[in-house]
N, C-alpha and C. Protein backbone atom coordinates (compact mmCIF):
# COMPACT_ATOMS: atom_id res chain seq x y z
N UNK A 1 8.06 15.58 14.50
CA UNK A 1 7.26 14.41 14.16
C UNK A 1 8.05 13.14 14.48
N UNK A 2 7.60 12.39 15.14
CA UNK A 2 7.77 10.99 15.66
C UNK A 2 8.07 9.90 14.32
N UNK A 3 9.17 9.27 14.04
CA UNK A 3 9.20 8.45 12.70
C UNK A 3 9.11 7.17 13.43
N UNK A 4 8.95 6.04 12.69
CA UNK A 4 8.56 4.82 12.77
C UNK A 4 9.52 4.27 14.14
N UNK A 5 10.95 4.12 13.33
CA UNK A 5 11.80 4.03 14.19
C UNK A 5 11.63 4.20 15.09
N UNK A 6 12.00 5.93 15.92
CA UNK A 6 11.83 6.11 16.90
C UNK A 6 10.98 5.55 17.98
N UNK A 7 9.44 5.32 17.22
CA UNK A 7 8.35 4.64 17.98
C UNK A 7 9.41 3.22 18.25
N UNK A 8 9.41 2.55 17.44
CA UNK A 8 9.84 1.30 17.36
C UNK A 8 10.91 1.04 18.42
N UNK A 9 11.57 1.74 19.32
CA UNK A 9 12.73 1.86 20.24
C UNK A 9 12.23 2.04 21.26
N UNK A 10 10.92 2.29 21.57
CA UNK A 10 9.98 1.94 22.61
C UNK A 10 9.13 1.18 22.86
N UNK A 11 9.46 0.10 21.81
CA UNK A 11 8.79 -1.02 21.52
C UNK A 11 7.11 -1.11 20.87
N UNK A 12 7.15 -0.31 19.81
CA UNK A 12 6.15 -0.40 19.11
C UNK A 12 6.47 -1.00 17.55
N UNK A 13 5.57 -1.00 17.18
CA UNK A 13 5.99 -2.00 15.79
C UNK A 13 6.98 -0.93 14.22
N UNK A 14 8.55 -1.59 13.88
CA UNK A 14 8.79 -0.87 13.08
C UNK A 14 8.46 -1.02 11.19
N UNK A 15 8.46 -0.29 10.59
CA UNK A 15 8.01 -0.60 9.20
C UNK A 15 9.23 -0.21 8.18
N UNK A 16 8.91 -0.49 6.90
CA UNK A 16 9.85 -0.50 5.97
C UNK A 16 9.01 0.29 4.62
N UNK A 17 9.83 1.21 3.50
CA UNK A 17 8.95 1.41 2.90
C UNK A 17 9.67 1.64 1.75
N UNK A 18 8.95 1.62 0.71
CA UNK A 18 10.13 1.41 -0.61
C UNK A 18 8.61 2.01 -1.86
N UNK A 19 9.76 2.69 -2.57
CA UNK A 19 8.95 3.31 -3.68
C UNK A 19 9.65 2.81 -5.20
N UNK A 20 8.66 3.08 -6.52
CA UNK A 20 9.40 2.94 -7.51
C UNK A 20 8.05 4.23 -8.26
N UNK A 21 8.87 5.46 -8.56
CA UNK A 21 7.56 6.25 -9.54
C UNK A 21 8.02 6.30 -10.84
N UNK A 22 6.67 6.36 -11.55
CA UNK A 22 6.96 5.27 -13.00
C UNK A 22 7.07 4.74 -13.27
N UNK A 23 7.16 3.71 -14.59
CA UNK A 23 7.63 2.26 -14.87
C UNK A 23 8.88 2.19 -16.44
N UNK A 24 9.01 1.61 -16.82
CA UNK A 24 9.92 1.21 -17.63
C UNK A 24 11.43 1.76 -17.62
N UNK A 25 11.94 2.30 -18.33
CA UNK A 25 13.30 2.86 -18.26
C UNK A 25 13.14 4.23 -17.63
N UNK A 26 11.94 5.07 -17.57
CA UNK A 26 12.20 6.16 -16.92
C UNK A 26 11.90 5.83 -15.04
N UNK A 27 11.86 4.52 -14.74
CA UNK A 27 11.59 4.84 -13.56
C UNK A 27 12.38 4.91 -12.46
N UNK A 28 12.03 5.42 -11.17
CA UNK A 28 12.99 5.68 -10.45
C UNK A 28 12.53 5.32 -8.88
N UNK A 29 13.46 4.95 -7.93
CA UNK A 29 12.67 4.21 -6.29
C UNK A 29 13.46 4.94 -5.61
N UNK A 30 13.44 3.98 -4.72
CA UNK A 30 14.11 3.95 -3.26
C UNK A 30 13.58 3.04 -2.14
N UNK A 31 13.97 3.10 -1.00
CA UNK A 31 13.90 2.47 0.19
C UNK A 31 14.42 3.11 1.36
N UNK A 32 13.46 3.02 2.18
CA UNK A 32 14.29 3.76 3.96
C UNK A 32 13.53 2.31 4.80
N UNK A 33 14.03 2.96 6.06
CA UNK A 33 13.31 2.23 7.45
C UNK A 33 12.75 3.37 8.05
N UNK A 34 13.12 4.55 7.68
CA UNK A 34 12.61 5.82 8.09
C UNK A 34 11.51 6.29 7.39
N UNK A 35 10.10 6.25 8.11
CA UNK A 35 8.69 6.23 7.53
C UNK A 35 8.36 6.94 8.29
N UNK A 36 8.04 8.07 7.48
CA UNK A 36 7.40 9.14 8.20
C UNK A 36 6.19 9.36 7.58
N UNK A 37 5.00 9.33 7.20
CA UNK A 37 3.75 9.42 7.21
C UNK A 37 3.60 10.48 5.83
N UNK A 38 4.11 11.52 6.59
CA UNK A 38 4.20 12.60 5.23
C UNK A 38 5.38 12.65 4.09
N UNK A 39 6.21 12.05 4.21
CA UNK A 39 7.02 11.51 3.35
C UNK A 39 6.32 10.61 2.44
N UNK A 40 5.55 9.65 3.03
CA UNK A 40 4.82 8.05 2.31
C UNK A 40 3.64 9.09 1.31
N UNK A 41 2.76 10.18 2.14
CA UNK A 41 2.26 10.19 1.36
C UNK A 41 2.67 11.57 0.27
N UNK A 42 4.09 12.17 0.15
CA UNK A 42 4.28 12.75 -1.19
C UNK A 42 4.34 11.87 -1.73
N UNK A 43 5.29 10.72 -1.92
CA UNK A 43 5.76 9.74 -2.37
C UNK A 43 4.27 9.07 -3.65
N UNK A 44 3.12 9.00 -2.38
CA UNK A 44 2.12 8.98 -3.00
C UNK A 44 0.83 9.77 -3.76
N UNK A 45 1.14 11.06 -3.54
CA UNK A 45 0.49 11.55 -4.33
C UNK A 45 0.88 11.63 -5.99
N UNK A 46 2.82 11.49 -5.90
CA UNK A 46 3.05 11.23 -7.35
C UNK A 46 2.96 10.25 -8.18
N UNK A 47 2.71 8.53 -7.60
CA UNK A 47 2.16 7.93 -8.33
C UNK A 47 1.07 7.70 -8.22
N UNK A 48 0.21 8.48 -7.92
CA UNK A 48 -1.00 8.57 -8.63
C UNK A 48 -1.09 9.93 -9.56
N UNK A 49 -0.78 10.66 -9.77
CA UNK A 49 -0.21 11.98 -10.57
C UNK A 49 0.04 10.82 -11.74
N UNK A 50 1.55 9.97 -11.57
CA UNK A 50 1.91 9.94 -12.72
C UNK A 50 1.45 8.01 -13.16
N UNK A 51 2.48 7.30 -12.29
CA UNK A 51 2.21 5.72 -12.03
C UNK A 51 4.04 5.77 -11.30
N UNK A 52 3.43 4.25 -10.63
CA UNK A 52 4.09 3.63 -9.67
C UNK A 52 4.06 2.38 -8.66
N UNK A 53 4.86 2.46 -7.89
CA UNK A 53 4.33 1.88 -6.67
C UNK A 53 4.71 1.85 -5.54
N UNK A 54 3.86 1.69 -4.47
CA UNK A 54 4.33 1.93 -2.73
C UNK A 54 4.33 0.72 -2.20
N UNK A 55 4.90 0.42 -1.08
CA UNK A 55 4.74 -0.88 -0.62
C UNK A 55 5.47 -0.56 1.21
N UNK A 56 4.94 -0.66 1.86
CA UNK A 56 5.02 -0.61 3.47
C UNK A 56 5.07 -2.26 4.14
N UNK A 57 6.51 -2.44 4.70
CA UNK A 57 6.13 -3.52 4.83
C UNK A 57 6.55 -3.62 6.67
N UNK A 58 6.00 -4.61 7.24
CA UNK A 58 5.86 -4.39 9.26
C UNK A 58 7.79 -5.29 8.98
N UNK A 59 8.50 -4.63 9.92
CA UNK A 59 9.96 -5.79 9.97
C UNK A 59 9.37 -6.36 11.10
N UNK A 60 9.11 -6.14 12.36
CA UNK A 60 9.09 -6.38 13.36
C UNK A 60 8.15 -7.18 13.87
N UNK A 61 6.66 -7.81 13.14
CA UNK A 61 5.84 -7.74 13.27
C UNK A 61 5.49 -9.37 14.15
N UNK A 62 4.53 -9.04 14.57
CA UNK A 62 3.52 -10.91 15.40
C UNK A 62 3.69 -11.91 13.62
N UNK A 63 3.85 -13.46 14.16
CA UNK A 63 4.04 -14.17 13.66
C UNK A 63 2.39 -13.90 12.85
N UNK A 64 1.43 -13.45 13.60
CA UNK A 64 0.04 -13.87 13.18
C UNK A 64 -0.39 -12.04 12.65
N UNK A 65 -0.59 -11.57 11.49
CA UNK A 65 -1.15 -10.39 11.53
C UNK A 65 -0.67 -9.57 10.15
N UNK A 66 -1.57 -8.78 9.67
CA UNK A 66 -0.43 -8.10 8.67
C UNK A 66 0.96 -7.93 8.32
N UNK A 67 1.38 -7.91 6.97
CA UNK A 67 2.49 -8.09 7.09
C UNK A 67 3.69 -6.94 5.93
N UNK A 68 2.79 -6.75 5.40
CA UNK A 68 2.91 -5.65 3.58
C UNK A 68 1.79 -5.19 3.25
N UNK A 69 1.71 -3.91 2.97
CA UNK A 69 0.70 -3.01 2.19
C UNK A 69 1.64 -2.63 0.75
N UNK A 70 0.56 -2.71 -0.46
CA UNK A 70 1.27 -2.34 -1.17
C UNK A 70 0.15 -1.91 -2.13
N UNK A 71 0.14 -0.84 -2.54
CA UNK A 71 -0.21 0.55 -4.05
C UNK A 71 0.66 0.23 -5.27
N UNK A 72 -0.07 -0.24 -6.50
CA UNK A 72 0.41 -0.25 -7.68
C UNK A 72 -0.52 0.92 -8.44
N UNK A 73 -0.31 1.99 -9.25
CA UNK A 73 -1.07 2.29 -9.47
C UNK A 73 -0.82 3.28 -11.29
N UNK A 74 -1.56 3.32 -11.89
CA UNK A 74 -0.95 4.08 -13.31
C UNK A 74 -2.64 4.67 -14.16
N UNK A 75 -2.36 5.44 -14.39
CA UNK A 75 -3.36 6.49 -15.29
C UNK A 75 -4.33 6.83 -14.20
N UNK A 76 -4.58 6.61 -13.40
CA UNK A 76 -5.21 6.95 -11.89
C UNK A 76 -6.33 5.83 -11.46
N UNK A 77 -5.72 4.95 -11.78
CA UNK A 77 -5.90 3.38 -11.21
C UNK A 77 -4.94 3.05 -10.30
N UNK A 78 -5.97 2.09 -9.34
CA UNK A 78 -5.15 2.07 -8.17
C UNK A 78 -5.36 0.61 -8.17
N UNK A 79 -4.42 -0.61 -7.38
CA UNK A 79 -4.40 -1.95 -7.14
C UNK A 79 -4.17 -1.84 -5.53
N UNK A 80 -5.01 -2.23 -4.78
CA UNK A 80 -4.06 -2.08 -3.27
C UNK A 80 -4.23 -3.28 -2.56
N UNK A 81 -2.86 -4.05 -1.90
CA UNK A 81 -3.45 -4.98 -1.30
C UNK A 81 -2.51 -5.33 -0.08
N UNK A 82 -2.99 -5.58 0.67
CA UNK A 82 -2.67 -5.94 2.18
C UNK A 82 -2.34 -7.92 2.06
N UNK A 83 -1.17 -7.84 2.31
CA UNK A 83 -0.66 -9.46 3.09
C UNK A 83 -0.61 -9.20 4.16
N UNK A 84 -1.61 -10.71 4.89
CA UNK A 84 -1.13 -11.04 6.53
C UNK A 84 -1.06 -12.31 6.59
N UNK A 85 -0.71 -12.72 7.42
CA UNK A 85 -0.42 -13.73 7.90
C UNK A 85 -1.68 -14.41 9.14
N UNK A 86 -1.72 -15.77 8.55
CA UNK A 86 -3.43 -16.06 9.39
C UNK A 86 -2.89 -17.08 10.26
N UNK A 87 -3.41 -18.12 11.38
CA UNK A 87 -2.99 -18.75 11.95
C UNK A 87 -2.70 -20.03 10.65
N UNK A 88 -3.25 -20.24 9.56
CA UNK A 88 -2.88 -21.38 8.71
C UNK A 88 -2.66 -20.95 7.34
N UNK A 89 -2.34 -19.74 7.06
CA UNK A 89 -2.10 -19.33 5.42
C UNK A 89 -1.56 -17.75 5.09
N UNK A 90 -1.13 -17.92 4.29
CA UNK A 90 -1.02 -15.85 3.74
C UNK A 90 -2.28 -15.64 3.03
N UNK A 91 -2.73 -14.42 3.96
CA UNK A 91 -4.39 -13.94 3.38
C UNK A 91 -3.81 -12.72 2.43
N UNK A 92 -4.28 -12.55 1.04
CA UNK A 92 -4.29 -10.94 0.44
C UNK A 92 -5.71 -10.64 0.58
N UNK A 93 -5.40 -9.19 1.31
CA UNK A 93 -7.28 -8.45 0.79
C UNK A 93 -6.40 -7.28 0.16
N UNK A 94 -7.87 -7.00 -0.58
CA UNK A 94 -7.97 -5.95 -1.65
C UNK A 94 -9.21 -5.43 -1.38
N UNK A 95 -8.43 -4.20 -2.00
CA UNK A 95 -10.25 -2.94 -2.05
C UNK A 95 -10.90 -3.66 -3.20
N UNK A 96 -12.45 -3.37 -2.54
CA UNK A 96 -12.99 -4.04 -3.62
C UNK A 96 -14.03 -3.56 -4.34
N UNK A 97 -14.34 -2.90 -5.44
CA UNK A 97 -15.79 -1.82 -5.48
C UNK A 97 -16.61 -2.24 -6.24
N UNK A 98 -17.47 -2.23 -5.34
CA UNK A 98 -19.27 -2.66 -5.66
C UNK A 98 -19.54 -2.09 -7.22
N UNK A 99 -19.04 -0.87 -7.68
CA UNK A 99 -19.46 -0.11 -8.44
C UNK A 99 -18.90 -0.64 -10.18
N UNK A 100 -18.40 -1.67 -10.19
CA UNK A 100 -17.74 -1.97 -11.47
C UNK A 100 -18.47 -2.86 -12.17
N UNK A 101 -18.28 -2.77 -13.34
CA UNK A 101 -18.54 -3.54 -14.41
C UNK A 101 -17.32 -4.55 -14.21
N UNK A 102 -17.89 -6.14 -14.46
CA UNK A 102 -16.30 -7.28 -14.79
C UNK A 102 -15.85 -6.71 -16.10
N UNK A 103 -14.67 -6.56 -16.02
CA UNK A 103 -13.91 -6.41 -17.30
C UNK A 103 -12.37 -6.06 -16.91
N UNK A 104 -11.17 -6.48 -17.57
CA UNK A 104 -10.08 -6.61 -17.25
C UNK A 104 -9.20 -5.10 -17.69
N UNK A 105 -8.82 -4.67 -16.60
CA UNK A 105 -7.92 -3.39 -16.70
C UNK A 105 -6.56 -3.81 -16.69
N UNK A 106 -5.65 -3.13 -17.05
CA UNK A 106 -3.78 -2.97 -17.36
C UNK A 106 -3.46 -1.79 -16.55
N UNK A 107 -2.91 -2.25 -15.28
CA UNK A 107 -2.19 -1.57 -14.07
C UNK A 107 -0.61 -2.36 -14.47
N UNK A 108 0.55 -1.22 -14.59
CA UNK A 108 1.81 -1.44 -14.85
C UNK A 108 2.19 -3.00 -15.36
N UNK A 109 1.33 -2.99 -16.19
CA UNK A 109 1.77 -4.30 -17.28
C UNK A 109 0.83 -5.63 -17.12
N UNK A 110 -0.16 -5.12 -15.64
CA UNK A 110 -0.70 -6.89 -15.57
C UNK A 110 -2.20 -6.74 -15.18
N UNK A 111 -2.65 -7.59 -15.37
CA UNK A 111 -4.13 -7.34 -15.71
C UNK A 111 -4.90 -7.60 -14.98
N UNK A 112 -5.92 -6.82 -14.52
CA UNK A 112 -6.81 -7.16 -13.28
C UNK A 112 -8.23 -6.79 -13.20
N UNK A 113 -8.98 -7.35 -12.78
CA UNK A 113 -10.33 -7.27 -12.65
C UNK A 113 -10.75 -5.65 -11.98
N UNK A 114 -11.42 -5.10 -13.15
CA UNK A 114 -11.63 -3.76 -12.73
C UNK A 114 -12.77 -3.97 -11.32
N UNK A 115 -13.37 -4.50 -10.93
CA UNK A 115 -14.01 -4.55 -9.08
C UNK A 115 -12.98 -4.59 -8.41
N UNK A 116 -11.21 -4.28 -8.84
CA UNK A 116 -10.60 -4.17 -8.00
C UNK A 116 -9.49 -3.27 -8.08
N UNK A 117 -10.05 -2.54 -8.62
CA UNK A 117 -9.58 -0.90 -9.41
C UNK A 117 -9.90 0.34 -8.19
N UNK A 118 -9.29 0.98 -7.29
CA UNK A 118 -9.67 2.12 -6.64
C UNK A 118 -9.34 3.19 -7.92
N UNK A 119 -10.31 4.20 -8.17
CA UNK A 119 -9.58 5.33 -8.52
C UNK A 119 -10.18 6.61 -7.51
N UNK A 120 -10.32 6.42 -6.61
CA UNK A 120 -10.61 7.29 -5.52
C UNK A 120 -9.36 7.80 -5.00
N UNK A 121 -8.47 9.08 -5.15
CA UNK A 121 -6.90 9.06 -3.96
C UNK A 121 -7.70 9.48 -2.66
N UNK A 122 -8.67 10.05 -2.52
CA UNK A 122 -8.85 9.68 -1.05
C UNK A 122 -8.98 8.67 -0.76
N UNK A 123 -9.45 7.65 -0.69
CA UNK A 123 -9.30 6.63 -0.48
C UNK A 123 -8.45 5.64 -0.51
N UNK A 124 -7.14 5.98 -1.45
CA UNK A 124 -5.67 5.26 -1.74
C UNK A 124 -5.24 5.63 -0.09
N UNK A 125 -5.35 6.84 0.10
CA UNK A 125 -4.04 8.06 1.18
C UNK A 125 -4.80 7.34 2.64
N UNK A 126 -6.24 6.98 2.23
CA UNK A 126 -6.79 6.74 3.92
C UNK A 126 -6.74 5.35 4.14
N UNK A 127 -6.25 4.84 2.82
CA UNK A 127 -5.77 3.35 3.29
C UNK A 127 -4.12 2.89 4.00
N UNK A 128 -3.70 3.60 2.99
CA UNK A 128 -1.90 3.80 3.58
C UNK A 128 -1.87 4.75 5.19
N UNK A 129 -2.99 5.30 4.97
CA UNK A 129 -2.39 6.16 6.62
C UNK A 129 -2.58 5.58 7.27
N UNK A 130 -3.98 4.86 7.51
CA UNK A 130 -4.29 3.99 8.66
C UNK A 130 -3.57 2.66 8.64
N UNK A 131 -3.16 2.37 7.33
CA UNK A 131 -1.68 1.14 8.09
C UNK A 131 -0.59 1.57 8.69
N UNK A 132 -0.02 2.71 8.05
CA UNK A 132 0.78 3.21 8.93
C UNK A 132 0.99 3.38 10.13
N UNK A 133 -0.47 4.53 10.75
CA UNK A 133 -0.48 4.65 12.20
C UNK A 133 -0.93 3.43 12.65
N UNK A 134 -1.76 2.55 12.12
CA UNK A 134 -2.27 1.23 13.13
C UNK A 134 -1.58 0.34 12.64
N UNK A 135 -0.50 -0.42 11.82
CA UNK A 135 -0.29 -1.29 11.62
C UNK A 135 -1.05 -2.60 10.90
N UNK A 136 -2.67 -2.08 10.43
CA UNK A 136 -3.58 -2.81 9.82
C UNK A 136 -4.45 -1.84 9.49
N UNK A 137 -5.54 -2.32 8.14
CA UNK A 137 -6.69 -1.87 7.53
C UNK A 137 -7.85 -1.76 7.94
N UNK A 138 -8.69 -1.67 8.35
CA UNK A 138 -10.48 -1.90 8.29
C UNK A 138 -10.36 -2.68 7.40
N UNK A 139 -11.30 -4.09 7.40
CA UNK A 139 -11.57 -4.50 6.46
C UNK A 139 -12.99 -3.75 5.60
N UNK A 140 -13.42 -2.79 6.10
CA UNK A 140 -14.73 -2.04 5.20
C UNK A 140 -13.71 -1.42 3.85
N UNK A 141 -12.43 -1.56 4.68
CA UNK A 141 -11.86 -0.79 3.14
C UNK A 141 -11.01 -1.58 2.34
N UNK A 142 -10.89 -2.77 3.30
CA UNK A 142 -9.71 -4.06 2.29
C UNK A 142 -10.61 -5.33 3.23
N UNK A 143 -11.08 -6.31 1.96
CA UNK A 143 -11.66 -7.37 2.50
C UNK A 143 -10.58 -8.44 2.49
């Protein structure tokens, strides 16, 4: 299997990726430059199992274009949101679901509008893969 790097030495775009699973005193991370796809997503199937967070970020990337993906997620709530970079500002999109009631949820300590709650993991894993391999989201799945 082809890791980020490697691509990246043929001049494709390289990424960064850093974990923390759990939160308070029991928790525990890391960080590589070595992103391998199936690595990102054990990484992620355990915080959503338990809580955590993922965060993929481009080193290499166009002045203009995505820039960080990042998964916060705890009791099987998910927060996901994409920074890019626009020709005049830093844009965040987030998943956003039609299907909610307004009312404020507690994802690892901070509070957020449940229309912006995934608890779908298919849908966590098919957001992180396709940044991975493409370097950006659909916005059908992050506005």
């Amino acid at each position: 299997m082809e890791t980020w790097y490697e691509i990246s030495e043929k001049g494709e775009m390289m990424l960064s990726f850093s974990w923390v699973i759990g939160h308070g005193d029991s928790a525990q991370g890391g960080s590589t430059n070595d992103v391998q796809l199936e690595n990102v997503l054990e990484v992620l199937d355990l915080i959503l199992d338990k809580s955590g967070s993922v965060t993929i970020d481009v080193l290499d990337g166009d002045e203009i274009g995505p820039e960080s993906l990042q998964v916060q997620t705890e009791g099987g709530k998910s927060i996901i949101s994409l920074g890019e970079n626009t020709c005049d500002d830093y844009v965040v999109r987030t998943f956003k679901s039609e299907l909610k009631n307004a009312e404020m949820i507690s994802v690892l300590g901070n509070e957020w509008d449940s229309k912006l709650i995934c608890e779908e993991p298919v849908v966590v894993k098919a957001i992180v893969r396709e940044f991975i391999l493409n370097g950006n989201v659909s916005r059908d799945l992050l506005s």
